[in-house]
C-alpha atoms as a PDB file:
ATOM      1  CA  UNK A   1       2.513  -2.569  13.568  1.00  0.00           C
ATOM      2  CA  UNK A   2       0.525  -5.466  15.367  1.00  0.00           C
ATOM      3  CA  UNK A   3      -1.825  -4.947  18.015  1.00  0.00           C
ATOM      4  CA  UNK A   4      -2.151  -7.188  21.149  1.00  0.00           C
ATOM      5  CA  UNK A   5      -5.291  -8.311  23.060  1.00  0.00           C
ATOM      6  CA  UNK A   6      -5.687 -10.982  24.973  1.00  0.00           C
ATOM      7  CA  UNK A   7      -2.480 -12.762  23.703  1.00  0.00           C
ATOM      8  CA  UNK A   8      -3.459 -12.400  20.288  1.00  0.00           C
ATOM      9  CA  UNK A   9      -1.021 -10.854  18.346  1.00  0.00           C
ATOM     10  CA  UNK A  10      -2.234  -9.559  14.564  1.00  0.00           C
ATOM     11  CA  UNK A  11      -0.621  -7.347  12.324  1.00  0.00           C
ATOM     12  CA  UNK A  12      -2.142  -3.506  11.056  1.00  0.00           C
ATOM     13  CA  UNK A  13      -1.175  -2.805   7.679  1.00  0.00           C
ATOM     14  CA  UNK A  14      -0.888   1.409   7.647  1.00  0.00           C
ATOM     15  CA  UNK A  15      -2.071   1.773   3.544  1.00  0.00           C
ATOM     16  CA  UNK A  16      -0.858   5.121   3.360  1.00  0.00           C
ATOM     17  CA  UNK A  17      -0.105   5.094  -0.032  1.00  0.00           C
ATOM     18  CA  UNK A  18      -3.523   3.007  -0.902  1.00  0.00           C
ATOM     19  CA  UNK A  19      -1.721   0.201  -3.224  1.00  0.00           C
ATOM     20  CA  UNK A  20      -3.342  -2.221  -1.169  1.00  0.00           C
ATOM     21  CA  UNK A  21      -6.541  -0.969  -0.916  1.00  0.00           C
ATOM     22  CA  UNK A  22      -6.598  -0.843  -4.590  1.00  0.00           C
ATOM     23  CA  UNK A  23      -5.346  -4.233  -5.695  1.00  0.00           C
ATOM     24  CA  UNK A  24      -7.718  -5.877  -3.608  1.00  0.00           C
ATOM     25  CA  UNK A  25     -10.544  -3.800  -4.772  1.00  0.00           C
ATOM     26  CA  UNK A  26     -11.961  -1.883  -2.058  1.00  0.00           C
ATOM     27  CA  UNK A  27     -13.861   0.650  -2.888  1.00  0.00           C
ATOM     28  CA  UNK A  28     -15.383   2.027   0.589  1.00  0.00           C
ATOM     29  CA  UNK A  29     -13.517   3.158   3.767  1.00  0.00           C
ATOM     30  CA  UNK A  30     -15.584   0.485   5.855  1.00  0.00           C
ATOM     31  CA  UNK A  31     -14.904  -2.080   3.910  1.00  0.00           C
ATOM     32  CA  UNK A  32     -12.974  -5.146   5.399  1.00  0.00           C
ATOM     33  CA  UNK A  33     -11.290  -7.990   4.177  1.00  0.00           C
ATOM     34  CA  UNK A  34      -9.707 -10.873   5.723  1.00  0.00           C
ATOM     35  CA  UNK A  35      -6.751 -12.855   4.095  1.00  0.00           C
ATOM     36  CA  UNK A  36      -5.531 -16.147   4.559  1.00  0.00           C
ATOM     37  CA  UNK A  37      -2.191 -16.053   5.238  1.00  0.00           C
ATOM     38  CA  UNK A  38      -1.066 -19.433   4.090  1.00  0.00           C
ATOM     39  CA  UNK A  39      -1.930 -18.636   0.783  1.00  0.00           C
ATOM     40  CA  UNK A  40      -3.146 -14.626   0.587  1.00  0.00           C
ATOM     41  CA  UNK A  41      -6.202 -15.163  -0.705  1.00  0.00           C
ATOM     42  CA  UNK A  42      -9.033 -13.098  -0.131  1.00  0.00           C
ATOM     43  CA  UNK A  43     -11.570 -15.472   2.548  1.00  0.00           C
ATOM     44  CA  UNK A  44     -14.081 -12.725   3.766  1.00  0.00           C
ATOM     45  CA  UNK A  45     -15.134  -9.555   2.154  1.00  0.00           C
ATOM     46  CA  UNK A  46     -17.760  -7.118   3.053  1.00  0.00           C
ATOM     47  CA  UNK A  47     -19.251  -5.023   6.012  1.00  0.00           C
ATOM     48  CA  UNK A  48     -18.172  -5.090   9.758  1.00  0.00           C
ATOM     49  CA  UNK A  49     -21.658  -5.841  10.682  1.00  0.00           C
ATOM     50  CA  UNK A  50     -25.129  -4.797   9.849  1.00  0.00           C
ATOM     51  CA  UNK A  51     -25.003  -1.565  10.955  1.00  0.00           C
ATOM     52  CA  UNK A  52     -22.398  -0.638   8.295  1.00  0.00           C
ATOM     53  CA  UNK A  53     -24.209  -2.601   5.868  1.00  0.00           C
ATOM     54  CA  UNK A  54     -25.196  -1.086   3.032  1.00  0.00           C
ATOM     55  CA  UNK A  55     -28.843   0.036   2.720  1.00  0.00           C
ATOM     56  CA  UNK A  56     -28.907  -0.120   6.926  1.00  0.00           C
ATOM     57  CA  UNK A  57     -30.576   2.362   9.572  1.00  0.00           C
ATOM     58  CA  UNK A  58     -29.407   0.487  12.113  1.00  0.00           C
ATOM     59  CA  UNK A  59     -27.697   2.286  15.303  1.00  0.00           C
ATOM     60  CA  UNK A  60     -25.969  -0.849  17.391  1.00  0.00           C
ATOM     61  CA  UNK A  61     -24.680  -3.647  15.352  1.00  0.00           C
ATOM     62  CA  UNK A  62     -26.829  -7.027  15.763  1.00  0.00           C
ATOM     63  CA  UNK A  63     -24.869  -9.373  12.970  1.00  0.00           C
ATOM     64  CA  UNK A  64     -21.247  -9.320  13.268  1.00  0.00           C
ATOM     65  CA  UNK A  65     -19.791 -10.692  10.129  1.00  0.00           C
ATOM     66  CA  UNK A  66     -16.562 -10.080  10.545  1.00  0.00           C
ATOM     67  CA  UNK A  67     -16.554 -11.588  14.116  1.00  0.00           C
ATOM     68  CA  UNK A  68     -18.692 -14.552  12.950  1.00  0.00           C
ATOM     69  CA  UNK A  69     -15.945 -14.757  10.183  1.00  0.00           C
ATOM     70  CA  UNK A  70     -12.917 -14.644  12.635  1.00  0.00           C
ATOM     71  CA  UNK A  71     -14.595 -17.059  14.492  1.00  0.00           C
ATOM     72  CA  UNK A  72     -15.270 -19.389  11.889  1.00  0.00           C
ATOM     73  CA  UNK A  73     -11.658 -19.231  10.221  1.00  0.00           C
ATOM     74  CA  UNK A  74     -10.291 -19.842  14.604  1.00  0.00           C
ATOM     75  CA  UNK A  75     -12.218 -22.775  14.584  1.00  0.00           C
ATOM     76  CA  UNK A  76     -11.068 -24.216  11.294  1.00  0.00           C
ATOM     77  CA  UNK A  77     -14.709 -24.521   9.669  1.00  0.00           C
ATOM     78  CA  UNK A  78     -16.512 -22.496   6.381  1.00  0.00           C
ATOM     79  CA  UNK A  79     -17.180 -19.196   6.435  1.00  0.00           C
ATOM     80  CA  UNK A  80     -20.931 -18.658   6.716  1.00  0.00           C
ATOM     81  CA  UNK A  81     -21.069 -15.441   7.451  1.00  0.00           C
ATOM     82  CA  UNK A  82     -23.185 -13.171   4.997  1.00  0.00           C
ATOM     83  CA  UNK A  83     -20.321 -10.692   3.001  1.00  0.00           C
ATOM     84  CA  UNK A  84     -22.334  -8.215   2.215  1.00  0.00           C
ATOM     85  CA  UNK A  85     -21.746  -4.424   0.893  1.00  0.00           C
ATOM     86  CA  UNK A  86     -20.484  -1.367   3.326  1.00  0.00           C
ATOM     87  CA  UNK A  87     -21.931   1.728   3.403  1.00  0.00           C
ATOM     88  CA  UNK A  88     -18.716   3.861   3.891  1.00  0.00           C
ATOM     89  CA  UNK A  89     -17.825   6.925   2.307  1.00  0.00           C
ATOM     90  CA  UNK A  90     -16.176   6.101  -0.964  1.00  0.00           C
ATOM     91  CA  UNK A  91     -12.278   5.483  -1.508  1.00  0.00           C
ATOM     92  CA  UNK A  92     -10.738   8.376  -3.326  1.00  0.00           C
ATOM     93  CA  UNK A  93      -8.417   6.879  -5.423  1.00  0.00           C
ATOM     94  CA  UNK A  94      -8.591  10.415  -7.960  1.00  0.00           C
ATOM     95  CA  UNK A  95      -5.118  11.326  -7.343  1.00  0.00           C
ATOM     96  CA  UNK A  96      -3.005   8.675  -7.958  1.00  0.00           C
ATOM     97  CA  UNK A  97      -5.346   8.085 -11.201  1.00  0.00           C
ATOM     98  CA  UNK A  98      -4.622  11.578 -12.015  1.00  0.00           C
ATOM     99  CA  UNK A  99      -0.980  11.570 -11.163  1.00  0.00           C
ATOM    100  CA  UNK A 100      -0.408   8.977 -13.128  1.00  0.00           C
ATOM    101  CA  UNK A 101      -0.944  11.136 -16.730  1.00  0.00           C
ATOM    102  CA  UNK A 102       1.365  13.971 -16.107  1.00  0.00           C
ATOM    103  CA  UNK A 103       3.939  11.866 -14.829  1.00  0.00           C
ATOM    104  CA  UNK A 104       7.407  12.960 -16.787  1.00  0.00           C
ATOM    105  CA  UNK A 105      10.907  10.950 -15.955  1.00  0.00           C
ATOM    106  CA  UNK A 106      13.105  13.993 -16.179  1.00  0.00           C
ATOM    107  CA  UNK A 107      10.892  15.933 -14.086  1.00  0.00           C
ATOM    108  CA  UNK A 108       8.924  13.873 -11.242  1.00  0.00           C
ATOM    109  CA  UNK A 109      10.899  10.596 -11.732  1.00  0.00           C
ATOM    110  CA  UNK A 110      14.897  11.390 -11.649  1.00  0.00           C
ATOM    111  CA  UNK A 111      14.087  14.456  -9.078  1.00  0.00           C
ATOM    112  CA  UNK A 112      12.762  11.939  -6.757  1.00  0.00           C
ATOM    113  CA  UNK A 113      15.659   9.413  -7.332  1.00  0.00           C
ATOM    114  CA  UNK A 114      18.764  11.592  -6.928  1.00  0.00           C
ATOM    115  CA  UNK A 115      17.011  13.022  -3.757  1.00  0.00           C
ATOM    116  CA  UNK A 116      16.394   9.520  -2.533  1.00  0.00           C
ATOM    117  CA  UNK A 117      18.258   6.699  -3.666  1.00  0.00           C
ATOM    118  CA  UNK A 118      20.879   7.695  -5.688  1.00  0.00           C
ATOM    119  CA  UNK A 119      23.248   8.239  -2.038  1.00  0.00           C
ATOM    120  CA  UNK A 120      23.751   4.169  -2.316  1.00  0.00           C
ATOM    121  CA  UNK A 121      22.787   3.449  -5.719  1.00  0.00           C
ATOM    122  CA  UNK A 122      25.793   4.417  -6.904  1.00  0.00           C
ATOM    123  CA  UNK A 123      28.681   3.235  -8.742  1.00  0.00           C
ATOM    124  CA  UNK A 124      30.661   1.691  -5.754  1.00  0.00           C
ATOM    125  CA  UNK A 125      27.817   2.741  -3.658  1.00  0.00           C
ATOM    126  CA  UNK A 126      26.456  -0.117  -0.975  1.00  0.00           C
ATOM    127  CA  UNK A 127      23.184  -0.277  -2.951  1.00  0.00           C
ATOM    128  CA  UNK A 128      23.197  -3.353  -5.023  1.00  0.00           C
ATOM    129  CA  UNK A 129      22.942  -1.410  -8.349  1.00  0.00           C
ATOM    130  CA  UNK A 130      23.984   1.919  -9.420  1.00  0.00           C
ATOM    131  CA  UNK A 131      20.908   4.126 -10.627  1.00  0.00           C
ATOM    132  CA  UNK A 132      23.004   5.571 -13.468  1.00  0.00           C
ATOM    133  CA  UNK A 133      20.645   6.277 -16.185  1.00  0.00           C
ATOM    134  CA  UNK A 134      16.712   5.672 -16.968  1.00  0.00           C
ATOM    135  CA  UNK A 135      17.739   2.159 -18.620  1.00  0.00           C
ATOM    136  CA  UNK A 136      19.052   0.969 -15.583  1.00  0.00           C
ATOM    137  CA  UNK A 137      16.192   2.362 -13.544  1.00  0.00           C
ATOM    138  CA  UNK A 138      13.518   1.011 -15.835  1.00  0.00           C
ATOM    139  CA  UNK A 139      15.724  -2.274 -15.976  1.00  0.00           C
ATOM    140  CA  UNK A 140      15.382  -2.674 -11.999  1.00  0.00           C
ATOM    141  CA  UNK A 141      12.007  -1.023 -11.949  1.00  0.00           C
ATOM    142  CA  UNK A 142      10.370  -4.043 -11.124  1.00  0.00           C
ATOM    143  CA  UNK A 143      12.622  -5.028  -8.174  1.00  0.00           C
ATOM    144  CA  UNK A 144      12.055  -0.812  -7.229  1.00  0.00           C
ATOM    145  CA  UNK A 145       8.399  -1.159  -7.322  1.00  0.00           C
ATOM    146  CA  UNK A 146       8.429  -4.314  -5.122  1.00  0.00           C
ATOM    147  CA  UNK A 147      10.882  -3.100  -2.308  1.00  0.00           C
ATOM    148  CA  UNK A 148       9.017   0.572  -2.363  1.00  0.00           C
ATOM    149  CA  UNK A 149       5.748  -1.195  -2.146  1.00  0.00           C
ATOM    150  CA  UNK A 150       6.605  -3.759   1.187  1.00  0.00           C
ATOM    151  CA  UNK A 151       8.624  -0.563   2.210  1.00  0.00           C
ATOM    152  CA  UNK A 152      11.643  -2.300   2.533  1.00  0.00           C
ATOM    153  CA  UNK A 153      13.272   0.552   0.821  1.00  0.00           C
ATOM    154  CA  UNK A 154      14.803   3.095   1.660  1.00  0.00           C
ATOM    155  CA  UNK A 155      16.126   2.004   4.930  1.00  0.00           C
ATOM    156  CA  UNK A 156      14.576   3.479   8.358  1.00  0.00           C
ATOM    157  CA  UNK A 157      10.775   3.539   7.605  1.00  0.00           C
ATOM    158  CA  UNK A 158      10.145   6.211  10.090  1.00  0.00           C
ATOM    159  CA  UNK A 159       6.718   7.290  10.694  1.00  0.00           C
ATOM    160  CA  UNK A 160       6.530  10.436   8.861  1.00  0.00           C
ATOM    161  CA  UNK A 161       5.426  12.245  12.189  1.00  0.00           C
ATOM    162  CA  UNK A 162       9.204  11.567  13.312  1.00  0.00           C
ATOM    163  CA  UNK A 163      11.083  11.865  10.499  1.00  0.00           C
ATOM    164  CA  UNK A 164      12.809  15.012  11.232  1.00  0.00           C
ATOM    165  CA  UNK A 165      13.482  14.047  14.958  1.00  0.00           C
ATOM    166  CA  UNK A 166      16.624  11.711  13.165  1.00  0.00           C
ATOM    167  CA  UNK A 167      19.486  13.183  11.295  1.00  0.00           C
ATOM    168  CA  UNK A 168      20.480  11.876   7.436  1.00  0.00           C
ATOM    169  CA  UNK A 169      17.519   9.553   7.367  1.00  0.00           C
ATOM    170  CA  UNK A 170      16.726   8.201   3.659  1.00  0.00           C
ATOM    171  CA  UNK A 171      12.595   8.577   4.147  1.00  0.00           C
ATOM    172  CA  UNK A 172      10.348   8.873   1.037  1.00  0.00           C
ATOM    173  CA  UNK A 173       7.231  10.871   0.791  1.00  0.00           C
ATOM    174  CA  UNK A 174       3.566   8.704  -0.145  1.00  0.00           C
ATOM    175  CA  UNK A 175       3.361  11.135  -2.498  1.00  0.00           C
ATOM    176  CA  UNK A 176       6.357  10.427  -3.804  1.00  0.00           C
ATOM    177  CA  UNK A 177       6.173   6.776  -3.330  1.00  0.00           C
ATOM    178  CA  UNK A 178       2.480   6.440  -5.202  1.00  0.00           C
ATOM    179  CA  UNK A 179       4.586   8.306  -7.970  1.00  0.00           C
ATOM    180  CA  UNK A 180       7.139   5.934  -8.247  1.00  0.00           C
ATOM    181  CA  UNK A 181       5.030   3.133  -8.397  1.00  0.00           C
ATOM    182  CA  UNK A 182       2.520   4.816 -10.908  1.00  0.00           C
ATOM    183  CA  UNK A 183       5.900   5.548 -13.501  1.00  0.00           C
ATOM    184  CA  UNK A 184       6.248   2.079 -12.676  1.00  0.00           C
ATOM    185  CA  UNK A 185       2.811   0.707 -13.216  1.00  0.00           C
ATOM    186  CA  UNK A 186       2.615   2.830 -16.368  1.00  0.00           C
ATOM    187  CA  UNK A 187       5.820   1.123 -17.727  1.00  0.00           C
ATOM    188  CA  UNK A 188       8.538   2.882 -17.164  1.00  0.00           C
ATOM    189  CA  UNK A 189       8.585   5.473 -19.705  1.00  0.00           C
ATOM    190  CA  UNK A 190      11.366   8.422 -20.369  1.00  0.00           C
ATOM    191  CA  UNK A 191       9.355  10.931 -23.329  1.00  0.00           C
ATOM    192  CA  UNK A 192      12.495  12.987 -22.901  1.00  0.00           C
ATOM    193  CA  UNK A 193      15.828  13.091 -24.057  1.00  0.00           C
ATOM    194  CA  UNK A 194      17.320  13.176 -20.590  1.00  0.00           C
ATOM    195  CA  UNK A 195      19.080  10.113 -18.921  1.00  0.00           C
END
């Protein structure tokens, strides 16, 4: 999504599924980062402003570090603004980590495939390759994690508050998305005897 004001256009990344949150590191909901985009690298991390700095009382914001930031990266000088700790409630990251252990191929993994992907990643399917056993899967897993992950796949993101407005729409759950990508992340694995 991008938002507009005052001719500014800047893109909203949704993190439904949290990846992002967690490779970069955040570990409060207030937290905010900035990135440059030439070279995605993290330029600004910390509060909004003083009120949501950690340790504050304060009711109206006096410092605005982000702003200050913004302003600073606009007019193509250093950062000085203080990046300093949030005070936000903390992320919960505990079911994904907890997802992660029970995770089984035959019954999470190729559930979620057939129901999903397996309509074009078939043999003579459009899909580039056919999703015809766990070797193949964990062959392509990287390329699966990377296209689930920028969402490019399946086809027709639809907000999941529409999905069933559209008929024969290939949409994917988070849930089953951060399981995916936890298999994934985990390396792959089939501990069963079914392909």
């Amino acid at each position: 999504a991008e938002q507009a004001d005052d001719d500014i256009a800047y893109p909203i990344l949704v993190d439904d599924t949290q990846f992002v949150a967690k490779e970069l590191g955040l570990t409060r909901q207030t937290d905010v980062v900035i990135l440059d985009p030439a070279n995605m690298e993290v330029v600004f991390r910390g509060a909004l402003n003083n009120r949501f700095e950690e340790g504050s009382r304060a009711r109206r914001a006096s410092e605005h570090y982000v702003a200050d930031a913004l302003n600073s990266i606009l007019a193509g000088s250093a950062i000085e603004a203080p990046q300093v700790a949030s005070k936000g409630d903390v992320l919960d990251f505990s079911l994904r980590e907890s997802t992660v252990e029970s995770l089984s191929y035959a019954e999470d993994i190729a559930p979620i495939l057939e129901e999903r992907c397996v309509s074009c990643h078939m043999e003579g399917g459009i899909a580039p390759f056919a999703m015809t056993n766990h070797q193949m899967v964990r062959g392509w897993s990287p390329m699966i994690r990377e296209v689930l992950y920028t969402k490019r796949m399946p086809p027709g993101q639809i907000e999941p508050d529409y999905v069933d407005d559209f008929y024969d729409v290939a949409h994917i759950t988070t849930e089953e998305t951060q399981k995916l990508i936890a298999w994934i992340d985990a390396g792959a694995q089939n501990e069963s005897d079914s392909d």
